[in-house]
Protein backbone atom coordinates (compact mmCIF):
# COMPACT_ATOMS: atom_id res chain seq x y z
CA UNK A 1 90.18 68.72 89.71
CA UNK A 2 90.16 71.38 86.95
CA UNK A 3 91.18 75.31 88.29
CA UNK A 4 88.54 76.65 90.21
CA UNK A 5 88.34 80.24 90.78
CA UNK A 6 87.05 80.06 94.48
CA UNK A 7 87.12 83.50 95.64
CA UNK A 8 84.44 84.12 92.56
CA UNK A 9 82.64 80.71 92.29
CA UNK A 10 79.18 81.06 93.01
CA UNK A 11 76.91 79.57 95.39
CA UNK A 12 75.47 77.12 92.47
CA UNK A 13 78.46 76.27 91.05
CA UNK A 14 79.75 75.33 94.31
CA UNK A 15 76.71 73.36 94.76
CA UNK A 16 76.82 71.43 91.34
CA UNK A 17 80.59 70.94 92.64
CA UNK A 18 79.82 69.50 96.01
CA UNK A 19 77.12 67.34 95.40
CA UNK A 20 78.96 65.77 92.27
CA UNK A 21 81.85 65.17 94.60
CA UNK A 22 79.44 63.88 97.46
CA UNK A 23 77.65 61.49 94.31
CA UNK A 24 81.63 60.07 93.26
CA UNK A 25 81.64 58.87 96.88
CA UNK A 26 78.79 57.27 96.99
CA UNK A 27 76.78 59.87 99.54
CA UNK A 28 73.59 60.88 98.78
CA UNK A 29 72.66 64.26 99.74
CA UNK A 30 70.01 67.41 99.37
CA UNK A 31 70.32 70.42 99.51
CA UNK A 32 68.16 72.82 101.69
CA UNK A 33 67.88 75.98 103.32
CA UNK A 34 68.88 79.71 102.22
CA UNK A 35 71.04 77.83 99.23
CA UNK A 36 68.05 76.72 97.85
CA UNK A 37 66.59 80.36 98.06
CA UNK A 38 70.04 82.15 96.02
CA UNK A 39 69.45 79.24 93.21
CA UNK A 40 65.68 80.01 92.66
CA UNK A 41 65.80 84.03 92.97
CA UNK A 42 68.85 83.62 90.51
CA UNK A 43 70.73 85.26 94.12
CA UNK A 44 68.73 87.82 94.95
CA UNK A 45 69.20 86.46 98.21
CA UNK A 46 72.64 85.26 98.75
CA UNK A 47 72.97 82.91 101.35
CA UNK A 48 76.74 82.19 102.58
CA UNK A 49 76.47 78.90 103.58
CA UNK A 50 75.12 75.20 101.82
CA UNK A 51 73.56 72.98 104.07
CA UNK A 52 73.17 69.25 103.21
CA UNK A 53 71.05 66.51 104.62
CA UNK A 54 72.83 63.02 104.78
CA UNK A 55 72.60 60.04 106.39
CA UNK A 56 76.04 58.94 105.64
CA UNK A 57 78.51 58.96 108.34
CA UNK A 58 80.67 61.96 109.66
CA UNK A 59 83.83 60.08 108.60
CA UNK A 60 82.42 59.69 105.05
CA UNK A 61 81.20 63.17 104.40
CA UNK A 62 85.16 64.47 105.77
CA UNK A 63 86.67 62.19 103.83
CA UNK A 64 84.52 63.22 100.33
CA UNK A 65 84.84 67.06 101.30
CA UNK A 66 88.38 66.46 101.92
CA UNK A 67 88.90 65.19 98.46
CA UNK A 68 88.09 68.86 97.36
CA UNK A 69 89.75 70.84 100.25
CA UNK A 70 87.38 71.65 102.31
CA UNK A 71 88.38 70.84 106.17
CA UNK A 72 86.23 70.27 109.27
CA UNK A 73 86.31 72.85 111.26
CA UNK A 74 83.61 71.98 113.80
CA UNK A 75 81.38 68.98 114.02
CA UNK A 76 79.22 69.57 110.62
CA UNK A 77 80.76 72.68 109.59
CA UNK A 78 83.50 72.89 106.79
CA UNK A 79 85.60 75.59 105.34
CA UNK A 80 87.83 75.63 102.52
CA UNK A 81 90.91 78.82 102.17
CA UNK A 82 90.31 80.92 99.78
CA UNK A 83 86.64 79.92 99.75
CA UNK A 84 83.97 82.57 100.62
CA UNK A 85 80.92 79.83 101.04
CA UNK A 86 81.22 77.33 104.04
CA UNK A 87 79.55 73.80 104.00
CA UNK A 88 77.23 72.45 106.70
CA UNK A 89 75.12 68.79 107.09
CA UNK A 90 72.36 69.45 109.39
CA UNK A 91 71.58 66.31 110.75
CA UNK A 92 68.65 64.09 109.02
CA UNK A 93 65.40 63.79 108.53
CA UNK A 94 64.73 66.45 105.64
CA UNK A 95 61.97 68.07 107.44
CA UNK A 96 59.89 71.48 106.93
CA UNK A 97 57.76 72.85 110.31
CA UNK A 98 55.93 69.55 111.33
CA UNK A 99 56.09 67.99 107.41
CA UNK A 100 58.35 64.71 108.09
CA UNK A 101 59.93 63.06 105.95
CA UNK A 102 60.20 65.44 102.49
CA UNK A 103 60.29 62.71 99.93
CA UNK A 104 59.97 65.18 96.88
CA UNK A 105 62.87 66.72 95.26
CA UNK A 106 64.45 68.63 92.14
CA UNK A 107 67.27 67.81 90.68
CA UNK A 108 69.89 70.57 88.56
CA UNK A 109 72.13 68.18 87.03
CA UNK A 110 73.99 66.88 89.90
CA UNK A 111 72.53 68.65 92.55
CA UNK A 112 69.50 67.20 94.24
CA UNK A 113 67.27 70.08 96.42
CA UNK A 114 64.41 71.07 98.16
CA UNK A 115 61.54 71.96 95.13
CA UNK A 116 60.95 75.41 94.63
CA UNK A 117 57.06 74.59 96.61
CA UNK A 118 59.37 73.11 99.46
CA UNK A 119 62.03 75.76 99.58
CA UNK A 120 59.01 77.95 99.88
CA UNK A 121 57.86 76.11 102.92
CA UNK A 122 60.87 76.14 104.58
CA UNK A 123 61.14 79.75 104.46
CA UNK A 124 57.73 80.34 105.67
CA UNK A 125 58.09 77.75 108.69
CA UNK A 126 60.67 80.21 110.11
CA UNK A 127 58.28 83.41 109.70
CA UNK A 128 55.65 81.65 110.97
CA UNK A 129 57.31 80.22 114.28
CA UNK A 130 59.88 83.32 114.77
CA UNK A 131 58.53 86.11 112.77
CA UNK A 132 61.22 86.46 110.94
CA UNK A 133 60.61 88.90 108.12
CA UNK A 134 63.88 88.20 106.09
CA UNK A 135 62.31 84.57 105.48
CA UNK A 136 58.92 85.56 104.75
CA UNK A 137 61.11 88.08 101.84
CA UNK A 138 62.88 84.71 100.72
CA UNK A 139 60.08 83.03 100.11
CA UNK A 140 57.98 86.03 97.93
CA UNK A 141 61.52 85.75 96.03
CA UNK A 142 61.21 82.01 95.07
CA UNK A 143 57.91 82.08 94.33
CA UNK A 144 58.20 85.19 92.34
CA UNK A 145 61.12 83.44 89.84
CA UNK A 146 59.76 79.79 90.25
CA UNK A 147 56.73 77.83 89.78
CA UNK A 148 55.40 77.09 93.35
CA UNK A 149 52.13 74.63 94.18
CA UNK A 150 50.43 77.23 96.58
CA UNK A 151 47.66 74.98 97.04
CA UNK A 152 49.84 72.59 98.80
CA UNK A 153 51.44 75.45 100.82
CA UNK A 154 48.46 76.48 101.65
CA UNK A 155 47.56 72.98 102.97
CA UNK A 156 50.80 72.57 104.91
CA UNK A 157 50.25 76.18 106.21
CA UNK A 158 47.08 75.38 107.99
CA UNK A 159 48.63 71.99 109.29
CA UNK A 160 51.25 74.66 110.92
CA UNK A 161 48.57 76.65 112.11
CA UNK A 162 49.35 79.60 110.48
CA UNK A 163 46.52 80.34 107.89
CA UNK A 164 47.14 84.13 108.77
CA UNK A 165 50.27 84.38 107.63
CA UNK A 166 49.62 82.43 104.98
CA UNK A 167 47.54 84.41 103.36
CA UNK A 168 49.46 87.56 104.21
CA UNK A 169 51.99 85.71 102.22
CA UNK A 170 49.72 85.28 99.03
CA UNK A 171 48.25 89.08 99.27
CA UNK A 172 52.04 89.80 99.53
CA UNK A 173 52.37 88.14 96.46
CA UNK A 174 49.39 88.75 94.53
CA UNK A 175 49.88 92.63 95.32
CA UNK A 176 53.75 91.83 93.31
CA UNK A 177 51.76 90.42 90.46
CA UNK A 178 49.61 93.22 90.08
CA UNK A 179 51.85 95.50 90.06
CA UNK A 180 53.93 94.02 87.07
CA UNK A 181 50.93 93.52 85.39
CA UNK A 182 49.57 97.15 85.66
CA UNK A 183 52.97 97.89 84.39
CA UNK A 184 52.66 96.51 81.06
């Protein structure tokens, strides 16, 4: 493995790194979650931790992480020294609010991940079932720097039934938009 500067690798990098290493052994893997979200808004959110979804075997994903030094700390959870990102693999299926299985993905060279329209989702699902404003932010971010289908969120919002905050979402959104446009 060539010198790695982990105290200043970034959450990509890390990513591109991880998944190749993951690929070598044979694991397939996505990534999802606030990752996904620091890759698309180009980290204006920067989310501390990668989560995977794998169906290999917790012996196979220690072995590959250990290849790389990362160590198990706790059942899904690995650290490496030095290291300011930590590595999780939420258990399988890939699954957004009541959307099962996610069968769509992008792929960044190595790296295989939620699509930006997905990562959107996912950020949504947890405003619309908890409130939580931080996600609702996350996903105005990724669809502000990425191409998102918001017809199909749209869809998959009123499957959720959250229509509401769905289109609280897009005014959020549009208002953004506006603005920049006014601007010019």
């Amino acid at each position: 493995m060539k010198n790695i500067d982990w105290g200043n690798i970034d959450i990509k990098g890390l990513a591109l790194l991880v998944s190749a290493e993951l690929k070598k052994n044979n694991i397939s893997a996505v990534l999802v979650g606030g990752a996904c979200v620091s890759i698309y808004s180009h980290n204006k959110y920067v989310s501390m931790d990668l989560d995977y979804v794998s169906y290999s075997t917790l012996n196979e994903l220690r072995h590959a992480m250990e290849k790389i030094g990362f160590h198990q700390k706790s059942s899904r959870h690995f650290e490496r020294t030095g290291c300011r990102f930590f590595v999780e693999f939420p258990p399988p299926p890939i699954a957004i609010g009541k959307e099962v299985p996610i069968r769509e993905f992008e792929e960044i060279k190595a790296l295989t991940l939620l699509t930006p329209t997905d990562c959107v989702k996912d950020r949504l699902a947890a405003y619309y079932h908890w409130n939580d404003p931080q996600s609702l932010e996350q996903a105005l971010m990724v669809a502000r720097s990425q191409p998102v289908d918001l017809r199909n969120v749209e869809k998959w919002s009123k499957k959720e039934g959250s229509l509401d905050k769905f289109h609280r979402f897009e005014s959020l959104l549009e208002t953004n938009v506006h603005q920049a446009i006014k601007r010019l």
